[in-house]
Each structure stands twice: as structure tokens, then as C-alpha cells.
N, C-alpha and C. Protein backbone atom coordinates (compact mmCIF):
# COMPACT_ATOMS: atom_id res chain seq x y z
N UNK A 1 0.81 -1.19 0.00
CA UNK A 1 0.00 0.00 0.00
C UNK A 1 0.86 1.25 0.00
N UNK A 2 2.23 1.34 1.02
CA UNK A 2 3.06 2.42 1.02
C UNK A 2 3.51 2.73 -0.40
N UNK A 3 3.77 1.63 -1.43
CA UNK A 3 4.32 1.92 -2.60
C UNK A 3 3.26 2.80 -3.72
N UNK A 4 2.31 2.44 -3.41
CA UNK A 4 0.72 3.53 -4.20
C UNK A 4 1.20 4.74 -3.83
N UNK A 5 1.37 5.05 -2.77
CA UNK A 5 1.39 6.47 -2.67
C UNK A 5 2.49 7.64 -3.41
N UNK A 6 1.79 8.10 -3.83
CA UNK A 6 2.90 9.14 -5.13
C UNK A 6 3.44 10.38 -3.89
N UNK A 7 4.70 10.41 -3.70
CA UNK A 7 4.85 12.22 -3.62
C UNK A 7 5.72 12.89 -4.30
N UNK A 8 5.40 13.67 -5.26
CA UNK A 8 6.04 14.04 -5.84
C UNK A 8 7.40 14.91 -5.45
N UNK A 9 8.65 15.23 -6.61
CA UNK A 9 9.35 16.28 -5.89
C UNK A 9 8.57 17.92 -6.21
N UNK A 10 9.64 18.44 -4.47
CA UNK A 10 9.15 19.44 -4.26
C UNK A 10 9.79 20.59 -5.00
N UNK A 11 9.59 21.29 -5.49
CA UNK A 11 10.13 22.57 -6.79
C UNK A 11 9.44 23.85 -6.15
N UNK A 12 10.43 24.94 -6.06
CA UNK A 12 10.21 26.69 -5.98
C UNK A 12 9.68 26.58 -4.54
N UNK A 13 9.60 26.03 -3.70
CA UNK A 13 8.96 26.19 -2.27
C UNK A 13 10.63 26.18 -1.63
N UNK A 14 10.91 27.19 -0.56
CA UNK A 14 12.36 27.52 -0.38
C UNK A 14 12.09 27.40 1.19
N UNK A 15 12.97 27.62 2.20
CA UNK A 15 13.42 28.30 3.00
C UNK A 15 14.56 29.19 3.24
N UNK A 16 14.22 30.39 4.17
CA UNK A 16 15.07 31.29 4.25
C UNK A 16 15.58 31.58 5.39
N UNK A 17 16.44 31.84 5.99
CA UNK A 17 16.83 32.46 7.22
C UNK A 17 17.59 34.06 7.26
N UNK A 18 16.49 35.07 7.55
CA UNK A 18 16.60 35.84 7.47
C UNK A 18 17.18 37.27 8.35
N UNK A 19 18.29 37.64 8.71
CA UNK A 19 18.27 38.84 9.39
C UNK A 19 17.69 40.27 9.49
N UNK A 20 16.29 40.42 10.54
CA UNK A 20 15.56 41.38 10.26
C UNK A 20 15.92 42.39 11.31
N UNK A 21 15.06 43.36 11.29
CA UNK A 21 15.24 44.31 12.27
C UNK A 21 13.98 44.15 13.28
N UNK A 22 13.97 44.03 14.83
CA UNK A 22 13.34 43.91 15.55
C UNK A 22 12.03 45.28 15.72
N UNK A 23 10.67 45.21 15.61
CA UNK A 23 10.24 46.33 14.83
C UNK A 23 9.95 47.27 16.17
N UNK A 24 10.26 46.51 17.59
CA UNK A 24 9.84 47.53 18.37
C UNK A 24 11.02 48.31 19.53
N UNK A 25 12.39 47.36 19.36
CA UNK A 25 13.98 47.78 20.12
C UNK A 25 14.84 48.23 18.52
N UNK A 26 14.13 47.88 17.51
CA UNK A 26 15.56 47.69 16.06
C UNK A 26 16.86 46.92 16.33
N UNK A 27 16.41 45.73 17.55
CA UNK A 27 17.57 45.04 17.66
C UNK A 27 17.31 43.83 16.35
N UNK A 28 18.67 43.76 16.11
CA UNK A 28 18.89 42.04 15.23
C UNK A 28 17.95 41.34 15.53
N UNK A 29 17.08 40.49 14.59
CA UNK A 29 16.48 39.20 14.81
C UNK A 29 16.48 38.30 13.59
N UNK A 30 16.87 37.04 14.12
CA UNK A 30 17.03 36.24 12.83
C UNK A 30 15.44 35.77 12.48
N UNK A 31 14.94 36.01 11.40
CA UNK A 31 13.16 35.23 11.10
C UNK A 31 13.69 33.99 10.08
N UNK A 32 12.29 33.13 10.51
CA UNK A 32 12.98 32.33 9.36
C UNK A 32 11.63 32.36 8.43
N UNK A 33 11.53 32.14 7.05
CA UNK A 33 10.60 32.44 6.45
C UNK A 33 10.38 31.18 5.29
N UNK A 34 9.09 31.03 4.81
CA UNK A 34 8.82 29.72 3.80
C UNK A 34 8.34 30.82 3.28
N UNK A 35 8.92 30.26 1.15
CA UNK A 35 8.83 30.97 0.09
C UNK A 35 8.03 30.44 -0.82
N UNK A 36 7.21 30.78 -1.40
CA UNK A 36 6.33 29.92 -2.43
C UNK A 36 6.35 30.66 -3.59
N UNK A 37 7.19 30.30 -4.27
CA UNK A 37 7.51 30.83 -6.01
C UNK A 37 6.90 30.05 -6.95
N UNK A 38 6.02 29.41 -6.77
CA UNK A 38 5.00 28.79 -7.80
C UNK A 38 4.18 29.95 -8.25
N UNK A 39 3.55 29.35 -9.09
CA UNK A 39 2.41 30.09 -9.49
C UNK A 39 0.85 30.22 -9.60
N UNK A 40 1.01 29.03 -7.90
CA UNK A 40 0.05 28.59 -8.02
C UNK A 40 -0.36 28.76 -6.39
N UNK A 41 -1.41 28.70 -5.43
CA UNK A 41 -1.73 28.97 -3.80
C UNK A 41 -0.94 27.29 -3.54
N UNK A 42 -0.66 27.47 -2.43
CA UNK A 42 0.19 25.70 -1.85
C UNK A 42 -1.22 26.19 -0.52
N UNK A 43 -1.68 24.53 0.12
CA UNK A 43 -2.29 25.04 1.24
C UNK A 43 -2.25 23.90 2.35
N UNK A 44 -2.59 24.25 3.51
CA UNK A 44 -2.09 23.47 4.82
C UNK A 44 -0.91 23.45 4.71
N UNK A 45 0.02 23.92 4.64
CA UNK A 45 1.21 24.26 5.10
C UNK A 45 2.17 23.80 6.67
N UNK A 46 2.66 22.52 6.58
CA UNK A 46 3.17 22.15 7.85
C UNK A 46 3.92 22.32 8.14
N UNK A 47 4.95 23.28 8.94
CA UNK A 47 5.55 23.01 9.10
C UNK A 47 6.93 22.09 10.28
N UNK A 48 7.42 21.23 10.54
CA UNK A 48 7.89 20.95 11.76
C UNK A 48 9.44 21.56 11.73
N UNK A 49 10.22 22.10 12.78
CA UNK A 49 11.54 22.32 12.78
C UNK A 49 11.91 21.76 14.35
N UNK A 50 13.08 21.42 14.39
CA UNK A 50 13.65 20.88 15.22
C UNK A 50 15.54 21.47 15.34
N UNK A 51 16.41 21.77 16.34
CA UNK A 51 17.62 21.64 15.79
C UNK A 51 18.09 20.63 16.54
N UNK A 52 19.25 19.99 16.10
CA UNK A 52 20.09 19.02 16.68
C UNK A 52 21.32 18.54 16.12
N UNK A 53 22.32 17.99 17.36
CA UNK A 53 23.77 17.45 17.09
C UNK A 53 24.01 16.28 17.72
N UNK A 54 24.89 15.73 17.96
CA UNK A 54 25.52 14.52 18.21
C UNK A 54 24.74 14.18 19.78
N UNK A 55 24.52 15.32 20.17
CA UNK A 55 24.53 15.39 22.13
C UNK A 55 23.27 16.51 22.25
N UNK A 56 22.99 17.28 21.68
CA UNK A 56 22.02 17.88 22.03
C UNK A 56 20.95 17.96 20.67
N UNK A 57 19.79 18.37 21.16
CA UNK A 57 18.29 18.08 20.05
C UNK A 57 17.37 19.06 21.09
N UNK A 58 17.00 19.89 20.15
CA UNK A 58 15.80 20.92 21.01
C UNK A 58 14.38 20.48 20.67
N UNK A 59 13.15 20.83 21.01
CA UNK A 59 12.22 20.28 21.42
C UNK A 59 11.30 20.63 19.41
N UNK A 60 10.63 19.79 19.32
CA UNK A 60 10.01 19.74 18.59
C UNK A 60 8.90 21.24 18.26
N UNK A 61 8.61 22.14 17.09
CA UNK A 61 7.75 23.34 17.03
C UNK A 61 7.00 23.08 15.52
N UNK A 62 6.04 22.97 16.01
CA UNK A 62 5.08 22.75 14.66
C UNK A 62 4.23 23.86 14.15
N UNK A 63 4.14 24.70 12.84
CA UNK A 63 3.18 25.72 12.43
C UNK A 63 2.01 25.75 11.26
N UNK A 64 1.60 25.58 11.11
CA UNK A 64 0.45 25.50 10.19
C UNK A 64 0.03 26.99 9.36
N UNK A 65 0.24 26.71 8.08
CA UNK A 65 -0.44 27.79 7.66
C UNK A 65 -1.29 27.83 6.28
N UNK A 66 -3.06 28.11 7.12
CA UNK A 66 -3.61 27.44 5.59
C UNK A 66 -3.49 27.55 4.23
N UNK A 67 -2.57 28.74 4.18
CA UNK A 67 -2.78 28.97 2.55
C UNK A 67 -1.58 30.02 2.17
N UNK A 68 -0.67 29.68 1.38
CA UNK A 68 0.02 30.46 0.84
C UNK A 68 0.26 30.48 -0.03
N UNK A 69 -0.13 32.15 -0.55
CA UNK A 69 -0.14 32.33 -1.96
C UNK A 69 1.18 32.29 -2.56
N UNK A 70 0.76 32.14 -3.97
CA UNK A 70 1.37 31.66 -5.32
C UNK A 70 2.40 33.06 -5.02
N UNK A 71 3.66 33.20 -5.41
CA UNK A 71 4.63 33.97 -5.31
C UNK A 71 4.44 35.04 -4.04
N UNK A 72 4.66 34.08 -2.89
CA UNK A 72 4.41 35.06 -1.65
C UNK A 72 5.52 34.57 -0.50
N UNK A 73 5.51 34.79 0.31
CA UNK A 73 6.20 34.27 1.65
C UNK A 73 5.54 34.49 3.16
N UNK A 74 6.11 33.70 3.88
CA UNK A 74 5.43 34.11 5.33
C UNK A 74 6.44 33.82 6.18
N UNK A 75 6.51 34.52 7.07
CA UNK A 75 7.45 34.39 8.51
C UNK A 75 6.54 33.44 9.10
N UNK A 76 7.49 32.52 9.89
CA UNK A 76 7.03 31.32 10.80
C UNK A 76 7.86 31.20 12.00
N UNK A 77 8.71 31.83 12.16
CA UNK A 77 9.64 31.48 13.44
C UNK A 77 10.66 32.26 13.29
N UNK A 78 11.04 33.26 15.00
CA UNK A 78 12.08 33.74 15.51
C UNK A 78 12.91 32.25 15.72
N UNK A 79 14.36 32.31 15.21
CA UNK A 79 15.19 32.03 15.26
C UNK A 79 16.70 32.29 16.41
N UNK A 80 16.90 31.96 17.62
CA UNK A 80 17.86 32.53 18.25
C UNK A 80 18.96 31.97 17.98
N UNK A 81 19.94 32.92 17.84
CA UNK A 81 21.57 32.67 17.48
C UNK A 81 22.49 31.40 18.09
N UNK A 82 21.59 30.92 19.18
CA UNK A 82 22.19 30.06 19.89
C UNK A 82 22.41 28.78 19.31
N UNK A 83 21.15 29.01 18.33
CA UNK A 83 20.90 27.35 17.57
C UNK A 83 21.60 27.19 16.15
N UNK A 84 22.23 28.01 15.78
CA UNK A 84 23.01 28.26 14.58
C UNK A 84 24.16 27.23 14.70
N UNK A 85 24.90 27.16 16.10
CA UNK A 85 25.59 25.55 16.65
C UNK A 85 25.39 24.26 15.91
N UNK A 86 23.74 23.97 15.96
CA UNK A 86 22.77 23.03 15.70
C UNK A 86 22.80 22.94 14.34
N UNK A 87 22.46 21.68 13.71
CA UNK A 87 21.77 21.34 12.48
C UNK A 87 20.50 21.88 12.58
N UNK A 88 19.57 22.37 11.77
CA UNK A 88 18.16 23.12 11.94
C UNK A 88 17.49 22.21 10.89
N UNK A 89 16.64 21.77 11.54
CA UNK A 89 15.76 21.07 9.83
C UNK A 89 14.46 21.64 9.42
N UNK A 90 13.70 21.91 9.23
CA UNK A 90 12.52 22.34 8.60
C UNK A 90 11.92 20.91 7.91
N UNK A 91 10.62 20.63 8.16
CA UNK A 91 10.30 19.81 7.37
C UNK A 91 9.02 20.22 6.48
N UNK A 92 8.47 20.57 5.33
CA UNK A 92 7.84 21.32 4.70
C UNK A 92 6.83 20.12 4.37
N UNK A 93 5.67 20.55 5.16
CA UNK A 93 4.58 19.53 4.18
C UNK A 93 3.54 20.26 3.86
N UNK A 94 3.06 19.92 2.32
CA UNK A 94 1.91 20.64 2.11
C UNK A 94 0.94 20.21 0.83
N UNK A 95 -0.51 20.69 0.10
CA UNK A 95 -1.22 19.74 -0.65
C UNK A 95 -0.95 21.19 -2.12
N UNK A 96 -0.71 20.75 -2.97
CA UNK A 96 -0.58 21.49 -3.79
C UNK A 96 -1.67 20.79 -5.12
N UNK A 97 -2.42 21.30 -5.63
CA UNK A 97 -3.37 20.83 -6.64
C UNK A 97 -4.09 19.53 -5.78
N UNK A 98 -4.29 19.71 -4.52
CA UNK A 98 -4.91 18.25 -3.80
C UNK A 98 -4.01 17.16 -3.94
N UNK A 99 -2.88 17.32 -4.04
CA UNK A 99 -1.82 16.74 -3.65
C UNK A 99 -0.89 16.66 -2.89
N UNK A 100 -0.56 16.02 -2.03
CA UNK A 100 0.69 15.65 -1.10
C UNK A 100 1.94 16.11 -1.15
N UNK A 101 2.72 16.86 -0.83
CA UNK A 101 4.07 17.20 -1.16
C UNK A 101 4.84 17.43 0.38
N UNK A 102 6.11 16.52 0.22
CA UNK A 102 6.65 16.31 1.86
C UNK A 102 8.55 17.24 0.86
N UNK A 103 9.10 17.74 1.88
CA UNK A 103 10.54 17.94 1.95
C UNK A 103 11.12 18.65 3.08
N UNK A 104 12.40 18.50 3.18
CA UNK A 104 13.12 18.09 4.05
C UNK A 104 14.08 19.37 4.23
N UNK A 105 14.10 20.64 4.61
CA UNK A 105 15.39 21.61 4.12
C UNK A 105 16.03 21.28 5.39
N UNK A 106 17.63 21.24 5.59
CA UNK A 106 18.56 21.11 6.40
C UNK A 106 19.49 22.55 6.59
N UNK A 107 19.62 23.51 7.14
CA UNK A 107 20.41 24.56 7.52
C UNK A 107 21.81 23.78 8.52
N UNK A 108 23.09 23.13 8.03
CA UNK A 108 23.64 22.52 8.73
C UNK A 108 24.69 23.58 9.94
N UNK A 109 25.06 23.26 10.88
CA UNK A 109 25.45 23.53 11.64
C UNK A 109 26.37 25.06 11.01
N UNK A 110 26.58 25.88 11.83
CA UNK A 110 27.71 27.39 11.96
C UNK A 110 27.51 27.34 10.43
N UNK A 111 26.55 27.24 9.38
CA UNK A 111 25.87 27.95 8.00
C UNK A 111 25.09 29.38 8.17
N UNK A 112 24.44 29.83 9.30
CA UNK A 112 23.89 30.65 9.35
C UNK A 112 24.35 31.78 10.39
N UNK A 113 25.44 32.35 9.46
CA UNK A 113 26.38 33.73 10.04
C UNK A 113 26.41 35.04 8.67
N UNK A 114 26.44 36.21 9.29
CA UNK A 114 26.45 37.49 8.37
C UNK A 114 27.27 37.31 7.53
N UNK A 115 28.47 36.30 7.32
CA UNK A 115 29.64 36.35 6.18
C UNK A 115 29.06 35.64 5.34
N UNK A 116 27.94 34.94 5.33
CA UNK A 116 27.18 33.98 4.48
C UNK A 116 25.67 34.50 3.76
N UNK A 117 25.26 35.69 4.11
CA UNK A 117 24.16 36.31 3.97
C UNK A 117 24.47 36.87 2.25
N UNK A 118 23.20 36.58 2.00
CA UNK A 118 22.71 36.45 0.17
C UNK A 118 21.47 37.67 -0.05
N UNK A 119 21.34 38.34 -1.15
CA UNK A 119 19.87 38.85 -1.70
C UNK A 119 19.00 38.14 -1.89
N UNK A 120 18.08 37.93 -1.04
CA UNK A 120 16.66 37.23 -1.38
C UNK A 120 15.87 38.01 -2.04
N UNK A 121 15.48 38.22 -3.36
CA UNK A 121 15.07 39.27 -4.14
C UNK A 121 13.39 39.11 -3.82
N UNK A 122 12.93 38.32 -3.34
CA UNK A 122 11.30 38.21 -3.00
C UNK A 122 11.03 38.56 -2.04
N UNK A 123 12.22 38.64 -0.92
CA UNK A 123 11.91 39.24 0.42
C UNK A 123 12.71 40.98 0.63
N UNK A 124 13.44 41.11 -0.41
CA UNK A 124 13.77 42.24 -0.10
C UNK A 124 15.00 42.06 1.33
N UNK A 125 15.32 41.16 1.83
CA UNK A 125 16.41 41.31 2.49
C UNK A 125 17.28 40.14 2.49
N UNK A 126 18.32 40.02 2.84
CA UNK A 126 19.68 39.35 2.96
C UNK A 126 19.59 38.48 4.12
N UNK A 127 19.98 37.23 3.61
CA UNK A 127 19.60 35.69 4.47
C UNK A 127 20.39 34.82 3.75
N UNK A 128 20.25 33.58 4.34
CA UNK A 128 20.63 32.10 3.59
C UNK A 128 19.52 31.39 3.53
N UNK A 129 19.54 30.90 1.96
CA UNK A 129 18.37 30.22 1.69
C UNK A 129 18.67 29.21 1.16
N UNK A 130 18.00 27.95 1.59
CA UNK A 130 17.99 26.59 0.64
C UNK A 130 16.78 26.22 0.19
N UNK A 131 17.22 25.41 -0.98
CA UNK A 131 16.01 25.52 -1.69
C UNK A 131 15.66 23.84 -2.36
């Protein structure tokens, strides 16, 4: 029965880790954000993240978001610097055309520092993104 089940690969759905400005001290805050460059709404939106290493694993955070439009993005989680140590995973699930779509983004350990920060041209600011 497991073998019936189709999921296809996942294409233009990104993650980002973003350095913003805190909107009410303007201190640093890292956001992390899911990108949807289709051209089409993606909906139920799961997401799970977790970080972890050899010896330490932080607690499981799950977000849901019903609907995100076709070339849009959404913030889902403050990010603290502490976990940048950590492997970070994101696990992206969501139904696109009433379909199933699961993936896996990995931010691996000391990847997410200012000497590594990129133009995210959909968000208008500078992050690391995998895609």
C-alpha cells in the first residue's frame, strides 16, 4: 500500500533564514521564512523544525499555515543565534493541486552567520536560503 502512494518532488517552495530588524527595540532578529515561487496557492502548510547534534536536540515546534499564496512568503519562526551551533531542519509539508508534497530543508550547523548572507530578491532582504 506504502508503494501507491505518489509524492512528488518538491520545486520553488524555499526556505530562508533571514536577518531582520526587531520592529519595536531595532535590535537584530534572525526570522525564518517559507517561500512559495510557484504560481500557483500551496495550502495546509506544515511546518515541523527541530535543531540538533551529536549530544544535544531541542524540542520539537510545529506551524500551520492554511494557505500560501502563489509567489508570496510568510514568517514562521524567531530564530535565536544560539541554535546556529545546531543542524536546523525544517520539514515542509503541504497539498498542492490536492496533492501531497513532503521535503526536508537542512540549515547545517555554523551555515547561518552574516559572512554567508545572500539577496533574497522576493523578500527584499539578505539571508541564507535553501532551496
Amino acid at each position: 500500500m506504502k508503494k501507491d502512494i505518489q509524492i512528488p518532488n518538491v520545486t520553488n517552495v524555499e526556505v530562508a533564514v533571514v536577518l531582520d530588524k526587531n520592529s519595536q527595540d531595532s535590535s537584530d532578529e534572525w526570522g525564518v521564512y517559507i517561500i512559495n515561487r510557484k504560481e500557483i496557492d500551496i495550502e495546509m502548510v506544515v511546518i515541523v523544525s527541530q535543531g540538533f547534534s551529536e549530544t544535544k536536540k531541542t524540542s520539537l515546534f510545529r506551524r500551520k499555515i492554511d494557505v500560501l499564496p502563489a509567489n508570496s512568503f510568510s514568517k514562521f519562526e524567531i530564530m535565536q543565534p544560539e541554535l546556529f551551533a545546531l543542524d536546523n531542519q525544517f520539514q515542509v509539508t503541504f497539498f498542492e493541486n490536492n496533492q501531497l508534497h513532503d521535503k526536508t530543508f537542512i540549515f547545517q550547523a555554523e551555515t547561518i552567520q552574516k559572512g554567508f548572507l545572500r539577496d533574497i530578491d522576493i523578500l527584499g532582504k539578505k539571508g541564507v536560503l535553501i532551496k
